[in-house]
N, C-alpha and C. Protein backbone atom coordinates (compact mmCIF):
# COMPACT_ATOMS: atom_id res chain seq x y z
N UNK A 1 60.24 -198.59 112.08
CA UNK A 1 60.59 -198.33 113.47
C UNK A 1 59.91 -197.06 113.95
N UNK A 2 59.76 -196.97 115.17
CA UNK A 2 59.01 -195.94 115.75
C UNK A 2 60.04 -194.94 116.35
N UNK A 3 61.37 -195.13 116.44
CA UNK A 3 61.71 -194.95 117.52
C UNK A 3 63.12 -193.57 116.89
N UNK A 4 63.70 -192.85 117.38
CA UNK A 4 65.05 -191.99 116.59
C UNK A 4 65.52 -191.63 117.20
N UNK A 5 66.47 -192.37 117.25
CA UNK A 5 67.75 -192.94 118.47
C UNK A 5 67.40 -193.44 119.57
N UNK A 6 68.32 -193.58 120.66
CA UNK A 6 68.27 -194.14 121.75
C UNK A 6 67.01 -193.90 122.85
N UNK A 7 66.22 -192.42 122.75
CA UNK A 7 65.30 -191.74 123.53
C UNK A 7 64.22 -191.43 122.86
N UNK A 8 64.10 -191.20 121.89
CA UNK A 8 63.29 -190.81 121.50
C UNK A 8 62.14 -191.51 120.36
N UNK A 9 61.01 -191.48 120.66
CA UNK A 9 59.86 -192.57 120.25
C UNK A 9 58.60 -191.33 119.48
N UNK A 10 58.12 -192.27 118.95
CA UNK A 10 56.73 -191.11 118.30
C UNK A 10 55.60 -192.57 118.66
N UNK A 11 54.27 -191.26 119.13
CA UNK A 11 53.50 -192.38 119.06
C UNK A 11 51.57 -191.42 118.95
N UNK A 12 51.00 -192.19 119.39
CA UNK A 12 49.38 -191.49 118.69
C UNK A 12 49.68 -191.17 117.34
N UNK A 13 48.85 -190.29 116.86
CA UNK A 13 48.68 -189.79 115.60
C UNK A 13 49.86 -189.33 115.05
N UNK A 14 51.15 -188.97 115.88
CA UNK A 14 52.46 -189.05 115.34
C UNK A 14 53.13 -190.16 114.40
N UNK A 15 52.65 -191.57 114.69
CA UNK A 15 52.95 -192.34 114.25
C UNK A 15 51.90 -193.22 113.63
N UNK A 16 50.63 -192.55 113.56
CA UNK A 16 49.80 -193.37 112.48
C UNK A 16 48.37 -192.74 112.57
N UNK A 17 48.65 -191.61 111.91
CA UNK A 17 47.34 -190.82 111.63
C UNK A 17 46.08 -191.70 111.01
N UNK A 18 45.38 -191.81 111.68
CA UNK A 18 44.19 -192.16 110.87
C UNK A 18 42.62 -191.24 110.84
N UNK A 19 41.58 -191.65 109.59
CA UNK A 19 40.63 -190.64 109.63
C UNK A 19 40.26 -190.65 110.57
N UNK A 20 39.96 -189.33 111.28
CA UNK A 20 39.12 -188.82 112.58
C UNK A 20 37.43 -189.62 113.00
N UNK A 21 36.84 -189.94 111.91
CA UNK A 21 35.49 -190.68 112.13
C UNK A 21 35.65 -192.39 111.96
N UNK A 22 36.92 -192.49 112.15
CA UNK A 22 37.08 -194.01 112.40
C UNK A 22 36.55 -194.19 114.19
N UNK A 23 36.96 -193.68 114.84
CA UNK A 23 36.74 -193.14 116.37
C UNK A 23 38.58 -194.60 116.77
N UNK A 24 39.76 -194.04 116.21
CA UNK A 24 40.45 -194.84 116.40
C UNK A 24 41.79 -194.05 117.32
N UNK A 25 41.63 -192.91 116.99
CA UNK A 25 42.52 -191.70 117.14
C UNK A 25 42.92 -191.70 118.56
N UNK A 26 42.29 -191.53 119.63
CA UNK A 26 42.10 -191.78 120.92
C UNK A 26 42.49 -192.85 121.55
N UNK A 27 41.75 -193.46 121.02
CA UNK A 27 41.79 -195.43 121.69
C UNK A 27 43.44 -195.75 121.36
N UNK A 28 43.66 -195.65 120.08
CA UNK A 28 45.34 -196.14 119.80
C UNK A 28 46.47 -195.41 120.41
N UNK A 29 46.20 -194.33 120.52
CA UNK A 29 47.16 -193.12 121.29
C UNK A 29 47.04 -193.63 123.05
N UNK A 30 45.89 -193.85 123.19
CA UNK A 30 46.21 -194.71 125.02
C UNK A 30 46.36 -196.31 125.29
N UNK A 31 46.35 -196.78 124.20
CA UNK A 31 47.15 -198.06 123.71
C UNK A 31 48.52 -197.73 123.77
N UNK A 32 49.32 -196.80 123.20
CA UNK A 32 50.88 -197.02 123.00
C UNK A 32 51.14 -196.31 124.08
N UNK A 33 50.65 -195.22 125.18
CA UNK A 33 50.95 -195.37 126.16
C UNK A 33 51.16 -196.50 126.79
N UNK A 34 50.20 -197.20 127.39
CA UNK A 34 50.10 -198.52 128.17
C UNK A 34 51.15 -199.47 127.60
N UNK A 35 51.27 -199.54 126.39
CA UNK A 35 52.39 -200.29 125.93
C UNK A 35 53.71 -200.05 126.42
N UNK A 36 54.08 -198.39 125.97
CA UNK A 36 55.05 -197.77 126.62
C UNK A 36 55.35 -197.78 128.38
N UNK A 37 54.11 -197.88 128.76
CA UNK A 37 54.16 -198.06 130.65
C UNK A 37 54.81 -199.52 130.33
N UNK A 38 54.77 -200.34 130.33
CA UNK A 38 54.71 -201.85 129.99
C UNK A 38 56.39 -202.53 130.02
N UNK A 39 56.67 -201.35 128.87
CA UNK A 39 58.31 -201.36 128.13
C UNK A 39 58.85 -201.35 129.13
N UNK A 40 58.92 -199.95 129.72
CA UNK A 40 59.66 -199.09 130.66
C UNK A 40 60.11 -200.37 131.89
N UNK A 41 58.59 -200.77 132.04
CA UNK A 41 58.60 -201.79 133.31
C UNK A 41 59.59 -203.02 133.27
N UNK A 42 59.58 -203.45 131.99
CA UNK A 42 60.42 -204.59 131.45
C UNK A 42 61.54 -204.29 131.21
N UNK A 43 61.87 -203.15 130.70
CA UNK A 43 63.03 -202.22 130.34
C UNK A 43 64.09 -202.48 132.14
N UNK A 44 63.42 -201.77 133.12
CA UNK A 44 63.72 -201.73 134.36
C UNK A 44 64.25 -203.09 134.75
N UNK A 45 62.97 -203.67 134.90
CA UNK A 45 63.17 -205.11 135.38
C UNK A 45 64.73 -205.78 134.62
N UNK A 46 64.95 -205.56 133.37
CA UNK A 46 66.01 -206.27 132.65
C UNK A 46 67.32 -206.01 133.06
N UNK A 47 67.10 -204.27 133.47
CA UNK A 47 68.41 -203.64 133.45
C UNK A 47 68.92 -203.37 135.43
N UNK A 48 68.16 -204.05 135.89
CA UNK A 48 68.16 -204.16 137.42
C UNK A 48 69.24 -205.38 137.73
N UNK A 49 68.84 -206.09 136.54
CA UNK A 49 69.46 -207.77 136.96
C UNK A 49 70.96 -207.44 136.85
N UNK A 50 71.29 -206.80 135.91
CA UNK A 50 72.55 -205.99 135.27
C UNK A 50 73.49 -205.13 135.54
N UNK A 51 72.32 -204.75 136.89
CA UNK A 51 73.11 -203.14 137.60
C UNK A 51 73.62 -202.21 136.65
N UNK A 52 72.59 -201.54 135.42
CA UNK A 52 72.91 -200.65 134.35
C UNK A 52 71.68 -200.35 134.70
N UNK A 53 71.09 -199.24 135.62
CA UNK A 53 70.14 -198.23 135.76
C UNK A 53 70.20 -197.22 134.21
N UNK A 54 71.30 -196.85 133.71
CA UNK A 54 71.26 -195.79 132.76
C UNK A 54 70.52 -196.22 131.48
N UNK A 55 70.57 -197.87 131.07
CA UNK A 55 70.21 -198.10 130.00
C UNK A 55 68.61 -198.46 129.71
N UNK A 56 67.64 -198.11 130.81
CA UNK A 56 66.85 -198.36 131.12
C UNK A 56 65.84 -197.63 129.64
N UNK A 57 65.74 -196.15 129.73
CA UNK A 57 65.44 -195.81 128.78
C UNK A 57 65.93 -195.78 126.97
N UNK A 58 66.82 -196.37 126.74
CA UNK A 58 67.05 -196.75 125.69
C UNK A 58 66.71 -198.14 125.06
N UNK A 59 66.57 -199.24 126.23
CA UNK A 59 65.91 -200.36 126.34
C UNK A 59 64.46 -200.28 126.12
N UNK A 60 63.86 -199.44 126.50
CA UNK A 60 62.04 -199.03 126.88
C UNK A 60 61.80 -198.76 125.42
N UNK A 61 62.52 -197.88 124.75
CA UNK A 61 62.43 -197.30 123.23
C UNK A 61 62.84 -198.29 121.98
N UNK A 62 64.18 -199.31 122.73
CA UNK A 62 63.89 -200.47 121.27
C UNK A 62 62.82 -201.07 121.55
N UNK A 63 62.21 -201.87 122.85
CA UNK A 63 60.88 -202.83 123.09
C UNK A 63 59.98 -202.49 122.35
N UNK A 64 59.38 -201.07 122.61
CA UNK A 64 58.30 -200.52 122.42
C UNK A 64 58.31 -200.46 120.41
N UNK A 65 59.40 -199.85 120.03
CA UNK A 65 58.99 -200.02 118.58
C UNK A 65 59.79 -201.07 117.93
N UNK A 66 59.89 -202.03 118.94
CA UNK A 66 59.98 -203.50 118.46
C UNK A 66 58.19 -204.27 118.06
N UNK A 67 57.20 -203.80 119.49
CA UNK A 67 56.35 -204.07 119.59
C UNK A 67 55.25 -203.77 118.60
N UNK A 68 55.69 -202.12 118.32
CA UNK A 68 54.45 -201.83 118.34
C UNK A 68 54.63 -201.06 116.17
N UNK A 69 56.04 -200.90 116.26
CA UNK A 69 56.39 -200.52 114.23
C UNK A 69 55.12 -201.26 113.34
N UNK A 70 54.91 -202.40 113.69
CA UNK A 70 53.84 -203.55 112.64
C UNK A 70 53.05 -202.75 113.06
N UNK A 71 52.23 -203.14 113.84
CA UNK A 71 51.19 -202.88 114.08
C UNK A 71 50.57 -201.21 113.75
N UNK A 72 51.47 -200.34 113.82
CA UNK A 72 51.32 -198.82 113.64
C UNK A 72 51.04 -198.69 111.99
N UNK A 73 51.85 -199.43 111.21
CA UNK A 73 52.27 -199.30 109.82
C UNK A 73 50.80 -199.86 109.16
N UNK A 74 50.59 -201.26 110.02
CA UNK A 74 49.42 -201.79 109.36
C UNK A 74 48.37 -200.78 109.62
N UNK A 75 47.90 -199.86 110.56
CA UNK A 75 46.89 -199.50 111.19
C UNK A 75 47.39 -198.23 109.62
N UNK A 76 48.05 -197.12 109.53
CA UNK A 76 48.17 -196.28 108.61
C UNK A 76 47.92 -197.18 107.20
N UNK A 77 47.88 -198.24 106.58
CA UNK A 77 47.56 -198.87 105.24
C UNK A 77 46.12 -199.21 105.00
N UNK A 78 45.50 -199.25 106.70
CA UNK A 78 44.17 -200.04 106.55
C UNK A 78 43.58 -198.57 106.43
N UNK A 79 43.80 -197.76 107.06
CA UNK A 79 43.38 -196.70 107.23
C UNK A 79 43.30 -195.89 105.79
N UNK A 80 43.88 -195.59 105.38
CA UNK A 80 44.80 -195.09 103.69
C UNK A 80 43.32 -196.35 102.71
N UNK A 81 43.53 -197.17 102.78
CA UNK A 81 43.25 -198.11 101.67
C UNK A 81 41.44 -198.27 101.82
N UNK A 82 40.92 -198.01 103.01
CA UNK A 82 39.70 -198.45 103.11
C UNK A 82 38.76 -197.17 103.05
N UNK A 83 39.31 -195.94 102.15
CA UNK A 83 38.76 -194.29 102.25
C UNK A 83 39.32 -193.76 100.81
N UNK A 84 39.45 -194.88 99.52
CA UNK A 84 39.52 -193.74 98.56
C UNK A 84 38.80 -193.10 97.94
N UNK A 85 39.34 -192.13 97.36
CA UNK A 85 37.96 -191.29 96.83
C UNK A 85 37.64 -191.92 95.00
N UNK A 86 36.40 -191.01 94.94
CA UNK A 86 36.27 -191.85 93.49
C UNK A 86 35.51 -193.23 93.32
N UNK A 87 35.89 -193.85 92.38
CA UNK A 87 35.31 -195.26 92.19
C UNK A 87 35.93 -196.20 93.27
N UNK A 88 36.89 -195.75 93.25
CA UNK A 88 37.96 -196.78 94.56
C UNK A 88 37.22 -197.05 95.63
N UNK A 89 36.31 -195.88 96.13
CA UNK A 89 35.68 -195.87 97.28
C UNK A 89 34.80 -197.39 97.39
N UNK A 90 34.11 -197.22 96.39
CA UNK A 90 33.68 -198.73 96.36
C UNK A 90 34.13 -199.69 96.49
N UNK A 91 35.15 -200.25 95.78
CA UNK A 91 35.71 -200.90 95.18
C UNK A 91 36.69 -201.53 96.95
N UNK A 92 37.66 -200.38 97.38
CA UNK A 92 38.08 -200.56 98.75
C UNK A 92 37.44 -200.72 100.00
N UNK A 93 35.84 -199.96 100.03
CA UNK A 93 35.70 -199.47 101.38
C UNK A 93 34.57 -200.13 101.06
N UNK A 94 33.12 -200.12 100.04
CA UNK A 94 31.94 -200.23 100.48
C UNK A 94 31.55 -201.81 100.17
N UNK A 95 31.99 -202.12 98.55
CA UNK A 95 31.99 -203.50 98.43
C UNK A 95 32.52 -204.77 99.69
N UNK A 96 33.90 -204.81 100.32
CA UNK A 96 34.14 -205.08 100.89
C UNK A 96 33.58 -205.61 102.26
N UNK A 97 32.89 -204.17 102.92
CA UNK A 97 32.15 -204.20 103.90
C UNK A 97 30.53 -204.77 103.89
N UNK A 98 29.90 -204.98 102.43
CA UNK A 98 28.93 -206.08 102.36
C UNK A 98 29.28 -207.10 102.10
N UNK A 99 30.45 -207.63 101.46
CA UNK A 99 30.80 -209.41 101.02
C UNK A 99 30.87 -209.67 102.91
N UNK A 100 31.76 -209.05 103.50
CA UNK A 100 31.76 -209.35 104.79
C UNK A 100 30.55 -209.53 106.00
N UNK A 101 29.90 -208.67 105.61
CA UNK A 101 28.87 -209.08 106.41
C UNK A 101 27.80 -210.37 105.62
N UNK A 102 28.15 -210.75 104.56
CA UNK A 102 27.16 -211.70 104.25
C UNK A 102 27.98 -212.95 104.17
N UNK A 103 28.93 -212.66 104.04
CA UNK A 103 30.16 -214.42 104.56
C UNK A 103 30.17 -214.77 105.80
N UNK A 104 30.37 -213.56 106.42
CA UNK A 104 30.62 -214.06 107.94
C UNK A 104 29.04 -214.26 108.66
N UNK A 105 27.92 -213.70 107.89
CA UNK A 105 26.47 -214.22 108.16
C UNK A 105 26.05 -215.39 108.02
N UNK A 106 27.03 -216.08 106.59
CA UNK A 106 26.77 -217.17 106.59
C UNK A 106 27.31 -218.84 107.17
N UNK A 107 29.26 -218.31 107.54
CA UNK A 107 30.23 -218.85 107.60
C UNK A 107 30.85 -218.17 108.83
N UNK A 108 30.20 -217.73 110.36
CA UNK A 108 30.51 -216.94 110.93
C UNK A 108 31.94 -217.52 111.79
N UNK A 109 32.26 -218.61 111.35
CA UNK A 109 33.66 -219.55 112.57
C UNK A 109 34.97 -219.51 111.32
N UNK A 110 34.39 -219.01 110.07
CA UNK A 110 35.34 -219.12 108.84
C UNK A 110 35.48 -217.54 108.31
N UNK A 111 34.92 -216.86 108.40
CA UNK A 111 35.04 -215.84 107.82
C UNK A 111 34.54 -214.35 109.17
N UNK A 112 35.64 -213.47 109.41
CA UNK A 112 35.38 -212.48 110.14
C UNK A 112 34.21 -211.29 109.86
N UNK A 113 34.09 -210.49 110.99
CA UNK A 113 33.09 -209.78 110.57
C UNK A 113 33.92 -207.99 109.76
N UNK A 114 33.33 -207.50 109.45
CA UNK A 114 33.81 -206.34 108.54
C UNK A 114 35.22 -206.02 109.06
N UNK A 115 35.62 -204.64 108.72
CA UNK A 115 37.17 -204.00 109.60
C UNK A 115 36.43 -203.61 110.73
N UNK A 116 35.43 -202.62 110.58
CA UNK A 116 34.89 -202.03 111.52
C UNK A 116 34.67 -202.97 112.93
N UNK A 117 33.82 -204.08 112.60
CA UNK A 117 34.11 -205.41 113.71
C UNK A 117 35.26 -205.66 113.95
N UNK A 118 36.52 -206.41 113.16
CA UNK A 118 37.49 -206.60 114.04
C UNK A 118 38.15 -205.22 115.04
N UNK A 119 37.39 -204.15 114.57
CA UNK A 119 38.19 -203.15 115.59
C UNK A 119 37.89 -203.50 117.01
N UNK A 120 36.71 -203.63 117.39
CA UNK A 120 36.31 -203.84 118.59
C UNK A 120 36.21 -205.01 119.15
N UNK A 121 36.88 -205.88 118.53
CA UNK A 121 37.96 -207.33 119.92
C UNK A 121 38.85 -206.58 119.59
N UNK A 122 38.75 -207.51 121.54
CA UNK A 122 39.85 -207.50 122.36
C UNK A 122 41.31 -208.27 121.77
N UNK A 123 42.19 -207.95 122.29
CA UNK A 123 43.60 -208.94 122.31
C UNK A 123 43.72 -209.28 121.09
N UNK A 124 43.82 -208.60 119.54
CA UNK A 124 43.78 -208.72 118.39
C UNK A 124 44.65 -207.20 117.84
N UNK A 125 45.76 -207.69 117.36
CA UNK A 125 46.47 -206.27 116.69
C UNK A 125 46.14 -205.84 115.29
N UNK A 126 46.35 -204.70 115.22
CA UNK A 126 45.90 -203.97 113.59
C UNK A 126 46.85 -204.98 112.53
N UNK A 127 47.89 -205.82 112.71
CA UNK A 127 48.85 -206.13 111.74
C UNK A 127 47.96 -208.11 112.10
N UNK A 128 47.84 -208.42 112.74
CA UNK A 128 46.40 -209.51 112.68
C UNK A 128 45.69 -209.26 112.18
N UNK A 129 44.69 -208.21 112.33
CA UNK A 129 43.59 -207.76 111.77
C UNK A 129 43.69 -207.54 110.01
N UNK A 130 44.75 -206.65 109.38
CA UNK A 130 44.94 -207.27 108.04
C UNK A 130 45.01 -208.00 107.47
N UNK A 131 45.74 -209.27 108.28
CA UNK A 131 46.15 -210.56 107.74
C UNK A 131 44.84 -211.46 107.71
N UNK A 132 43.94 -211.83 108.68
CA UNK A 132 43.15 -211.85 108.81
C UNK A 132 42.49 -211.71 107.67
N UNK A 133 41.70 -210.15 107.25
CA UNK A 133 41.03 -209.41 106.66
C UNK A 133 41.46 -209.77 104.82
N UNK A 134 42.93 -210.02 104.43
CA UNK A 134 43.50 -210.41 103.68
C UNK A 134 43.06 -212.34 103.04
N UNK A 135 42.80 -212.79 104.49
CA UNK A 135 42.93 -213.85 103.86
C UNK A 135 41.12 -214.28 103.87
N UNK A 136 40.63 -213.30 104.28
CA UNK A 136 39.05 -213.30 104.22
C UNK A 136 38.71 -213.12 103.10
N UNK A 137 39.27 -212.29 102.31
CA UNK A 137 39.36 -211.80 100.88
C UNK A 137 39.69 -212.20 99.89
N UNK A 138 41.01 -213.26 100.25
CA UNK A 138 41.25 -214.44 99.08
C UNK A 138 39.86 -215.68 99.11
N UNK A 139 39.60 -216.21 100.16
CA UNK A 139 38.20 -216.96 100.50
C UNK A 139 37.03 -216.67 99.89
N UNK A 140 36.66 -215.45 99.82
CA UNK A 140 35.50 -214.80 99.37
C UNK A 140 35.80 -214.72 98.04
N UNK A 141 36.68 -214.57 97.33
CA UNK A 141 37.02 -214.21 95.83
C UNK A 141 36.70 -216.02 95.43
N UNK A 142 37.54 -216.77 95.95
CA UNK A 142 37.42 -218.21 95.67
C UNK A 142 35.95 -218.64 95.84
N UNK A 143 35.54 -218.37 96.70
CA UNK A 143 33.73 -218.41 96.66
C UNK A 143 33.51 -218.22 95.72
N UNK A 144 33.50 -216.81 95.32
CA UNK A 144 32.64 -216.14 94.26
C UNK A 144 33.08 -216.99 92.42
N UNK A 145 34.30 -217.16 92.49
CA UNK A 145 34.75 -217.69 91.46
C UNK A 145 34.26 -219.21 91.32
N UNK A 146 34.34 -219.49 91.85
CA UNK A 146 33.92 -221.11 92.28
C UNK A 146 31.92 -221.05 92.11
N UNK A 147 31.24 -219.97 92.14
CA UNK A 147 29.74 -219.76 92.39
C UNK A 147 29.72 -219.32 90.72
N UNK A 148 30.47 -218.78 90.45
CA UNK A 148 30.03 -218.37 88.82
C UNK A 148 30.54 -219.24 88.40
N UNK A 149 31.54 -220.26 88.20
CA UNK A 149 31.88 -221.09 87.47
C UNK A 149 30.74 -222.56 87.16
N UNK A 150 30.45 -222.65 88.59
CA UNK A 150 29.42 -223.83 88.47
C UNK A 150 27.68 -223.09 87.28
N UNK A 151 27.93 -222.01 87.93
CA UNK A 151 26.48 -221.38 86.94
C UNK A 151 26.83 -221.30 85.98
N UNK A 152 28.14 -221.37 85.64
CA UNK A 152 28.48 -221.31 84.09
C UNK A 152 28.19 -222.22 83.56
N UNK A 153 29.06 -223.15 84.27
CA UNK A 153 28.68 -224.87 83.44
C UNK A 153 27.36 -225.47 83.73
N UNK A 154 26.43 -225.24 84.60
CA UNK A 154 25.07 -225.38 84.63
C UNK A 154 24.37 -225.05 83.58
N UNK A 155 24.48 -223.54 83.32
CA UNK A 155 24.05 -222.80 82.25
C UNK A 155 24.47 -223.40 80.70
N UNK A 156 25.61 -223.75 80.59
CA UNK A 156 25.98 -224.32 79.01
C UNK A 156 25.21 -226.18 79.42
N UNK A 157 25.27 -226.71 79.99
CA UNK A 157 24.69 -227.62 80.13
C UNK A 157 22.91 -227.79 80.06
N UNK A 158 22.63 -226.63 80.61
CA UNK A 158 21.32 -226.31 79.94
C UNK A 158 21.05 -226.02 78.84
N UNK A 159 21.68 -225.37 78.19
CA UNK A 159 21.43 -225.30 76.86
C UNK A 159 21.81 -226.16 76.11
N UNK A 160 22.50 -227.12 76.52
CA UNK A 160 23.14 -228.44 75.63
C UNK A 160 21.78 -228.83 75.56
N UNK A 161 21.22 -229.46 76.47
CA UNK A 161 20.38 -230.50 76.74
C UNK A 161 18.86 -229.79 75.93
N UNK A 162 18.71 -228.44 76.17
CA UNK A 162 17.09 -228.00 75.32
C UNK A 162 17.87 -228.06 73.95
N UNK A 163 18.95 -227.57 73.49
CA UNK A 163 19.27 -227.63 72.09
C UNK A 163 19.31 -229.48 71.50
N UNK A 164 19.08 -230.33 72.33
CA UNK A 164 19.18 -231.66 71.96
C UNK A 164 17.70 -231.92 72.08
N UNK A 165 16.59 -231.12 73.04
CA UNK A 165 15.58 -231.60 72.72
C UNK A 165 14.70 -231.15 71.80
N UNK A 166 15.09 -230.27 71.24
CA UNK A 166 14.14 -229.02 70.31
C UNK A 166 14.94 -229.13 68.86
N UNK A 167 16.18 -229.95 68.93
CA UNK A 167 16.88 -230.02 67.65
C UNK A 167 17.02 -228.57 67.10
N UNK A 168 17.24 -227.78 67.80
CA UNK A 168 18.43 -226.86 67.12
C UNK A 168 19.62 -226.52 67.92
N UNK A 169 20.30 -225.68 66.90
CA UNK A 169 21.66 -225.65 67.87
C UNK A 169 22.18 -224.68 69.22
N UNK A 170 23.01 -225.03 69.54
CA UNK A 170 23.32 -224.51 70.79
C UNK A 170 23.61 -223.12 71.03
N UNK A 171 24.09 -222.32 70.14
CA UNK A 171 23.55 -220.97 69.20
C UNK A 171 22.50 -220.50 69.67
N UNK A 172 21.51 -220.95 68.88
CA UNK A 172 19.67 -220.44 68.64
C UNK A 172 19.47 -220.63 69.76
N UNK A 173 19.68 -221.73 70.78
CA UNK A 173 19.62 -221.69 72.23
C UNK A 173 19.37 -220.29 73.31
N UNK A 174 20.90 -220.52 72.88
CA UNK A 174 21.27 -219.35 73.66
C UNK A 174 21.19 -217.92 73.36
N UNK A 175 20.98 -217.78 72.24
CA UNK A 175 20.45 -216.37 71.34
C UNK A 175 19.17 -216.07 72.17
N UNK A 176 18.03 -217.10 71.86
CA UNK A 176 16.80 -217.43 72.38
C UNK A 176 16.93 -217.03 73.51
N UNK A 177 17.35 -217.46 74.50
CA UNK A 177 17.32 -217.23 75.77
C UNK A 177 18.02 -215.58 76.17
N UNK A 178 18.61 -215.49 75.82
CA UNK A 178 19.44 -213.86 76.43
C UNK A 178 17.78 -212.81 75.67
N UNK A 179 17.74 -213.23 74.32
CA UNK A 179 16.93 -212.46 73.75
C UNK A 179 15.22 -212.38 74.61
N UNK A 180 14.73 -213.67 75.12
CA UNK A 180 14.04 -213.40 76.38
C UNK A 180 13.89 -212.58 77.16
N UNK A 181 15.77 -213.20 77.95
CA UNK A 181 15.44 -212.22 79.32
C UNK A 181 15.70 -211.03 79.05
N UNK A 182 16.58 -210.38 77.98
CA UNK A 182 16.29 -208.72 77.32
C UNK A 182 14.90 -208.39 77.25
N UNK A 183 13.86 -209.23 77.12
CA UNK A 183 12.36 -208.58 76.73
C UNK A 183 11.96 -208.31 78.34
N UNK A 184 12.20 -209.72 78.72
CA UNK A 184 11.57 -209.56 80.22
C UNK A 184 12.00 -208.18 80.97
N UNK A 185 13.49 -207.94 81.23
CA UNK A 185 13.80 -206.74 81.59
C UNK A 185 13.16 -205.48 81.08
N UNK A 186 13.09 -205.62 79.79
CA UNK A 186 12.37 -204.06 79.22
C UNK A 186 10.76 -203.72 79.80
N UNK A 187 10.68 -205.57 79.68
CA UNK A 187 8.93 -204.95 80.44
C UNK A 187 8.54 -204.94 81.61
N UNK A 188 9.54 -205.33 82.13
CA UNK A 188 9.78 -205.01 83.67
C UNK A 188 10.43 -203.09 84.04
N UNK A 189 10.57 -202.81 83.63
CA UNK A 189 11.29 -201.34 83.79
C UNK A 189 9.78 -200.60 82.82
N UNK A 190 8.99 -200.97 82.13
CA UNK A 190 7.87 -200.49 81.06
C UNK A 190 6.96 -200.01 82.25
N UNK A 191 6.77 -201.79 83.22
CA UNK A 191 5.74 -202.16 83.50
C UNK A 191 6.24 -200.71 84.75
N UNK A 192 7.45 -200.70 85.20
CA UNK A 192 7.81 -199.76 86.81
C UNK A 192 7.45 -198.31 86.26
N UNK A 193 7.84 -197.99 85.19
CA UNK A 193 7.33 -196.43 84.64
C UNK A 193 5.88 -195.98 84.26
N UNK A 194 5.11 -197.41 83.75
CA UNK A 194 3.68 -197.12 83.96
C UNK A 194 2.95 -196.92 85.55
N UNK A 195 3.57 -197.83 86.55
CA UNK A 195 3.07 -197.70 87.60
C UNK A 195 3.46 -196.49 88.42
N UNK A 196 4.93 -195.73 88.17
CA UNK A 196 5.12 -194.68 88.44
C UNK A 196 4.22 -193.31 87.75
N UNK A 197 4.52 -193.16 86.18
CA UNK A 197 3.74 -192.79 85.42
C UNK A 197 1.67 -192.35 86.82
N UNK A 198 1.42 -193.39 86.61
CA UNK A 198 -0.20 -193.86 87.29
C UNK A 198 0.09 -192.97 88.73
N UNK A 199 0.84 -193.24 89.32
CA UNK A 199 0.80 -192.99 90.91
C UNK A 199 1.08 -191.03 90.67
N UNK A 200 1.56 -190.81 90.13
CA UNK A 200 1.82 -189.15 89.80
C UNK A 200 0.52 -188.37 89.52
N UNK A 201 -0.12 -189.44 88.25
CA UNK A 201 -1.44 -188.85 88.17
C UNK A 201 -2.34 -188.52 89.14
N UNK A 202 -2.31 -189.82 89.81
CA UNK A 202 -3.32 -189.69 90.92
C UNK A 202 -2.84 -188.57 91.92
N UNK A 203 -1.56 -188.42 92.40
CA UNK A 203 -1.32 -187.39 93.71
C UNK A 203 -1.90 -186.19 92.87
N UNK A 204 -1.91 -185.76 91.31
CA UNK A 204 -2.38 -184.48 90.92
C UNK A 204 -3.66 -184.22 90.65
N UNK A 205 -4.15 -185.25 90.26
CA UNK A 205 -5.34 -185.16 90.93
C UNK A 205 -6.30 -184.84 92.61
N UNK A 206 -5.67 -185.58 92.85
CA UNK A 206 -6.23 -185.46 94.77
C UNK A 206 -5.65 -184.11 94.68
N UNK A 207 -5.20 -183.47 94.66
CA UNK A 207 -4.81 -182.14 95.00
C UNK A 207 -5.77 -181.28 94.37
């Protein structure tokens, strides 16, 4: 609830601080005004029909953090959860914000665009916008699980089939193969330090 007692309401950064370089600080604080203009109006209108002028403002203060408690609470979790420090940072804030832009690049009527995008539609609340964002995230995990699983069984199926044509076993296969692409990698990183290596020479030279 937003609200402590009958009159009294908290709202802007009183009721849901978020980081300053979100650029959210402002915009949400003249949101729960307008909301609050809104209440008041409905508040009035209710208590007119009633002939109870007095209860007008105690009416304005349940509406308002009837309206607006979700939405404040969600906006402080998204806020909190998408800025930790450490490894988290990744893990919450940066990973996130590329699966999203490459789902919704690909699947743009199924999958939303980052947080940062849903901030800017219209007529969409912060406690939508999680849910939303939440279930974008179960989707994308099921993707991804569903994309390694088939390469999995592709992959053992490949090696079924060369270990049936080369008559050895499925083992030596696959030994064979990892032990490959270990070489390939090394001489790929050989081949990037010789060409780095080369390019150094030359700038000390020209000089």
């Amino acid at each position: 609830r937003l609200n402590m007692g009958k009159r009294t309401i908290v709202l802007g950064d009183a009721a849901h601080t978020v980081k300053p370089y979100y650029g959210l600080g402002a915009n949400t604080a003249l949101e729960d005004v307008r909301v609050l203009s809104e209440c008041l109006d409905e508040a009035a209108s209710a208590t007119s029909k009633n002939g109870q002028d007095d209860s007008v403002v105690p009416k304005a203060v349940q509406f308002f953090s009837d309206k607006m408690s979700a939405d404040a609470a969600s906006l402080v979790q998204i806020s909190r959860n998408m800025d930790r420090p450490g490894k988290m940072f990744f893990v919450t804030f940066l990973l996130p914000i590329i699966l999203d832009g490459i789902f919704h690049k690909i699947a743009p009527k199924i999958f939303g665009p980052s947080m940062f995008g849903m901030f800017q539609k219209q007529g969409i609340g912060f406690k939508q916008i999680q849910r939303k964002k939440r279930l974008d995230r179960t989707l994308q995990l099921l993707c991804i699980g569903t994309l390694f699983t088939g390469m999995g069984m592709a992959a053992k199926a490949g090696v079924k089939a060369v270990a049936k044509v080369i008559g050895k076993s499925e083992g030596f296969v696959f030994a064979s193969t990892a032990a490959m692409a270990a070489a390939a990698m090394l001489m790929k990183k050989i081949v990037v330090a010789a060409t780095s290596n080369k390019s150094i020479e030359e700038a000390v030279e020209k000089k």
